[in-house]
C-alpha atoms as a PDB file:
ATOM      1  CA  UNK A   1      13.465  10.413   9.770  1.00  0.00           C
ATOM      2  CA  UNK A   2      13.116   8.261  12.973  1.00  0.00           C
ATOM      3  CA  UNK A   3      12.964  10.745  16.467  1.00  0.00           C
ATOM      4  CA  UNK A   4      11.132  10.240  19.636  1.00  0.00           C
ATOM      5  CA  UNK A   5      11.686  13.641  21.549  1.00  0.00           C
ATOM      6  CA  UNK A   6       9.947  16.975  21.074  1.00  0.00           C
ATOM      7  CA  UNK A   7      12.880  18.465  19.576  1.00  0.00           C
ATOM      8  CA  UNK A   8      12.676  15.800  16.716  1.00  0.00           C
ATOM      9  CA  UNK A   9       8.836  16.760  15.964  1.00  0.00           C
ATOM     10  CA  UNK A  10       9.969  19.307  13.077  1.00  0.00           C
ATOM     11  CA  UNK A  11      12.007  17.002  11.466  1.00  0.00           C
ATOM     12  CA  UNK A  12       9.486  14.262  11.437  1.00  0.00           C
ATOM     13  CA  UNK A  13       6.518  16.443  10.126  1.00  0.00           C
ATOM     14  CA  UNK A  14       8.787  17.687   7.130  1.00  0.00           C
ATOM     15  CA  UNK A  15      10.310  14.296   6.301  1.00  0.00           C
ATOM     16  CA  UNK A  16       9.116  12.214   3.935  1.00  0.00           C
ATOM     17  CA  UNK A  17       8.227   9.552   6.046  1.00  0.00           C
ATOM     18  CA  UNK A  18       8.459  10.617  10.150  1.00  0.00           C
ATOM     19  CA  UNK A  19       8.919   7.521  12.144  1.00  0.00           C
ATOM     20  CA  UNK A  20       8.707   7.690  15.796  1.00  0.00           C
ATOM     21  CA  UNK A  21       8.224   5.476  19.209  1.00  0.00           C
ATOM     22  CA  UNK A  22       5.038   5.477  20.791  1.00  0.00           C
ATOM     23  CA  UNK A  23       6.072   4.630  24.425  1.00  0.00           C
ATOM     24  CA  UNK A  24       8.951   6.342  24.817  1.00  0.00           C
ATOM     25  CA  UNK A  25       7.967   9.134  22.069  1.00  0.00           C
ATOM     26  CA  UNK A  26       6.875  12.509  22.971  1.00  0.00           C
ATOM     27  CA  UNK A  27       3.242  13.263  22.424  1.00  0.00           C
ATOM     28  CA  UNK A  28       4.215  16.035  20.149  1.00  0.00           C
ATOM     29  CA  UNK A  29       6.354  13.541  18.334  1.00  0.00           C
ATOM     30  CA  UNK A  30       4.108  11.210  17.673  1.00  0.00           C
ATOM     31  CA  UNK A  31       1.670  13.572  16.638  1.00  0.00           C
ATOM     32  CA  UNK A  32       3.836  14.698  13.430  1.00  0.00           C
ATOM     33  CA  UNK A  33       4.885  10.896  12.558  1.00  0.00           C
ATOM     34  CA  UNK A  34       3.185   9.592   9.898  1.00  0.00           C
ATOM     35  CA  UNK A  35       4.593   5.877  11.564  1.00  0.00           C
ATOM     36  CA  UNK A  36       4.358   5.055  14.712  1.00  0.00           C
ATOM     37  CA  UNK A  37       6.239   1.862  16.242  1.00  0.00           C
ATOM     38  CA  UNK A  38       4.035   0.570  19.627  1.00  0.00           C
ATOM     39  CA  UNK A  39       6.102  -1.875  21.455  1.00  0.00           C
ATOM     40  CA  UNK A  40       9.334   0.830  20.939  1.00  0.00           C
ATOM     41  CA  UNK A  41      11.040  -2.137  18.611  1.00  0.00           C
ATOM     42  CA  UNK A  42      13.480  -0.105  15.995  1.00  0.00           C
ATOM     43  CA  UNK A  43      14.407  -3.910  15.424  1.00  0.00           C
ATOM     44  CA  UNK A  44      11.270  -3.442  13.122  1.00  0.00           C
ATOM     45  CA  UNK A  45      12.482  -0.754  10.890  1.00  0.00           C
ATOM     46  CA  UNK A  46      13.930  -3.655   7.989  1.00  0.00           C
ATOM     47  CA  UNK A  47      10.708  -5.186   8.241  1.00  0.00           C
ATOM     48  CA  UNK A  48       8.439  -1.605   7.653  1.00  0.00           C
ATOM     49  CA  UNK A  49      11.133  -0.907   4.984  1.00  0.00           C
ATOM     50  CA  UNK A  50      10.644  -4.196   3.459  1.00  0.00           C
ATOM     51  CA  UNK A  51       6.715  -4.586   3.312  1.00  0.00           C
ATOM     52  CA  UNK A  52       6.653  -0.718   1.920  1.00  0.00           C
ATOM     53  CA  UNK A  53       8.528  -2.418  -1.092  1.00  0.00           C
ATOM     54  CA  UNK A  54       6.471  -5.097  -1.069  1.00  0.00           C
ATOM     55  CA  UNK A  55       3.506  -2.877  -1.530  1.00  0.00           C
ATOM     56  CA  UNK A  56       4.539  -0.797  -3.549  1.00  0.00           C
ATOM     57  CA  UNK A  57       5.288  -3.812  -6.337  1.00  0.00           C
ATOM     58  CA  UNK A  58       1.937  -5.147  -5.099  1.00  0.00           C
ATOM     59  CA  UNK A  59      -0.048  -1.877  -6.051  1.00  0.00           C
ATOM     60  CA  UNK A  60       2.226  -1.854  -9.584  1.00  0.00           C
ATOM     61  CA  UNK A  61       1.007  -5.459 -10.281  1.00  0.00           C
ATOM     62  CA  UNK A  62      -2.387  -4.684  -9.626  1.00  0.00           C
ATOM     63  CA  UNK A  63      -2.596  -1.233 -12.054  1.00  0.00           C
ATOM     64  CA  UNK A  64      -0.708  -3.937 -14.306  1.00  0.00           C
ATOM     65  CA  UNK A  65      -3.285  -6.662 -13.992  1.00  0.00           C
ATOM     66  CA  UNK A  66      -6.258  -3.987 -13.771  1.00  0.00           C
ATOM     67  CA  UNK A  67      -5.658  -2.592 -17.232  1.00  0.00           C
ATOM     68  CA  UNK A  68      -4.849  -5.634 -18.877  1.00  0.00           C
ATOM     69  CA  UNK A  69      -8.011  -6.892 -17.850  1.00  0.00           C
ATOM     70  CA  UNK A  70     -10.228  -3.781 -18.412  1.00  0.00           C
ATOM     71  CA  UNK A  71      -8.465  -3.861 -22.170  1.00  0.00           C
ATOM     72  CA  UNK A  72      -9.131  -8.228 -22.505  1.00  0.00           C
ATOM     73  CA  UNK A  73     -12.917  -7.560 -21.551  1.00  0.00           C
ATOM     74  CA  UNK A  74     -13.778  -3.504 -22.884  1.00  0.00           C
ATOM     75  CA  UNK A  75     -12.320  -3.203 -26.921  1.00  0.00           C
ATOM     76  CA  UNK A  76     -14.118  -6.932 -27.821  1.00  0.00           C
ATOM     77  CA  UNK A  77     -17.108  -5.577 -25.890  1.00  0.00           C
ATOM     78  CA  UNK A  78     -16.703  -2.257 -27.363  1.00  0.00           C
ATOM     79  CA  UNK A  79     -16.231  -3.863 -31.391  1.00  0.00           C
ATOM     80  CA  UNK A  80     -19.583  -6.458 -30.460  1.00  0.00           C
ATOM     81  CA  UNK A  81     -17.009  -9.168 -30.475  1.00  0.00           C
ATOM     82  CA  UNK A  82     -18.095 -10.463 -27.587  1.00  0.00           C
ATOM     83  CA  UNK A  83     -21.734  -9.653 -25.366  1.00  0.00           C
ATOM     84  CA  UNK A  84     -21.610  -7.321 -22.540  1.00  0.00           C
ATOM     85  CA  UNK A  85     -22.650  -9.685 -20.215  1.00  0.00           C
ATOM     86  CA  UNK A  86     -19.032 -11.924 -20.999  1.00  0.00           C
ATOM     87  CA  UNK A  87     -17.099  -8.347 -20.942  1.00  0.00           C
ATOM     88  CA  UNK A  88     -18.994  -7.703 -17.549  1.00  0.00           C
ATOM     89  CA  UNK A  89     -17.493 -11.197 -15.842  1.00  0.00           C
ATOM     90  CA  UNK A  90     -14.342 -10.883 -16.925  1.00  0.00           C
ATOM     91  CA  UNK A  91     -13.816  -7.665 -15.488  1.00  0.00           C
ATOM     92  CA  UNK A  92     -15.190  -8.827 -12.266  1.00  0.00           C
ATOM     93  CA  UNK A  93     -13.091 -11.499 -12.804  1.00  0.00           C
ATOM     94  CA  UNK A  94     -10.094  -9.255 -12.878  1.00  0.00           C
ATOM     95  CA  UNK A  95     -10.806  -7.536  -9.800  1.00  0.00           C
ATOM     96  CA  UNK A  96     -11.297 -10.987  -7.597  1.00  0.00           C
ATOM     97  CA  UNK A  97      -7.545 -10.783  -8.837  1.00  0.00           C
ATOM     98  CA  UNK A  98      -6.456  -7.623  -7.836  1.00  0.00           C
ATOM     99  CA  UNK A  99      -7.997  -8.332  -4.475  1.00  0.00           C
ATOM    100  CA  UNK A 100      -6.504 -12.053  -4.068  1.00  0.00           C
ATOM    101  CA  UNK A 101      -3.159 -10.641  -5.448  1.00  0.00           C
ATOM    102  CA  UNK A 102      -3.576  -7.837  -2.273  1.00  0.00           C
ATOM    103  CA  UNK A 103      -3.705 -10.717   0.187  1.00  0.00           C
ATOM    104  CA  UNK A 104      -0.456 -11.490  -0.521  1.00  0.00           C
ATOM    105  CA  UNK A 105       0.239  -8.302   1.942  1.00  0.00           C
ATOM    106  CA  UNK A 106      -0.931 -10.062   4.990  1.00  0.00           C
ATOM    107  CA  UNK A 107       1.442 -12.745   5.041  1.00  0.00           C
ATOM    108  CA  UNK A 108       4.481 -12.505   7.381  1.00  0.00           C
END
């Protein structure tokens, strides 16, 4: 729900997502968004909707990458396959990755 007037601040607390302006937006209106746009740009709305996509996949990749990496470094540890102190870097290994792969959020 996008709305910038008090009448829309009902709408945009029960909605999903509430999207509203924050210069020409009521005060009550931007109180019940849960986005608020600064510069008044609705221009911007393909961009939110594409970057809550984007994070979305990002935060699927990492839970991906996470467990995979948990599994690679715990069941070896786990069967003395491999020392701790091995199962211990790779996992810190893993989450350098989940936080590099996070960076890729930043980028226009």
């Amino acid at each position: 729900m996008v709305g910038d007037g008090i009448n829309d601040a009902p709408a945009l607390a029960r909605a999903t997502v509430g999207i509203s302006l924050g210069q020409i937006g009521s005060r009550t209106a931007i109180d019940a968004a849960d986005v608020v746009f600064l510069h008044d740009e609705i221009s911007l709305l393909p961009w939110l909707f594409r970057k809550a996509k984007m994070t979305l996949k990002i935060v699927k990749q990492n839970l991906s990458l996470a467990l995979l990496v948990i599994s690679l470094a715990s069941v070896p540890a786990l069967l003395g396959l491999v020392p701790l102190w091995l199962a211990v870097i790779i996992h810190e290994g893993g989450t350098i990755l989940v936080g590099l792969n996070s960076l890729r959020l930043l980028k226009k």
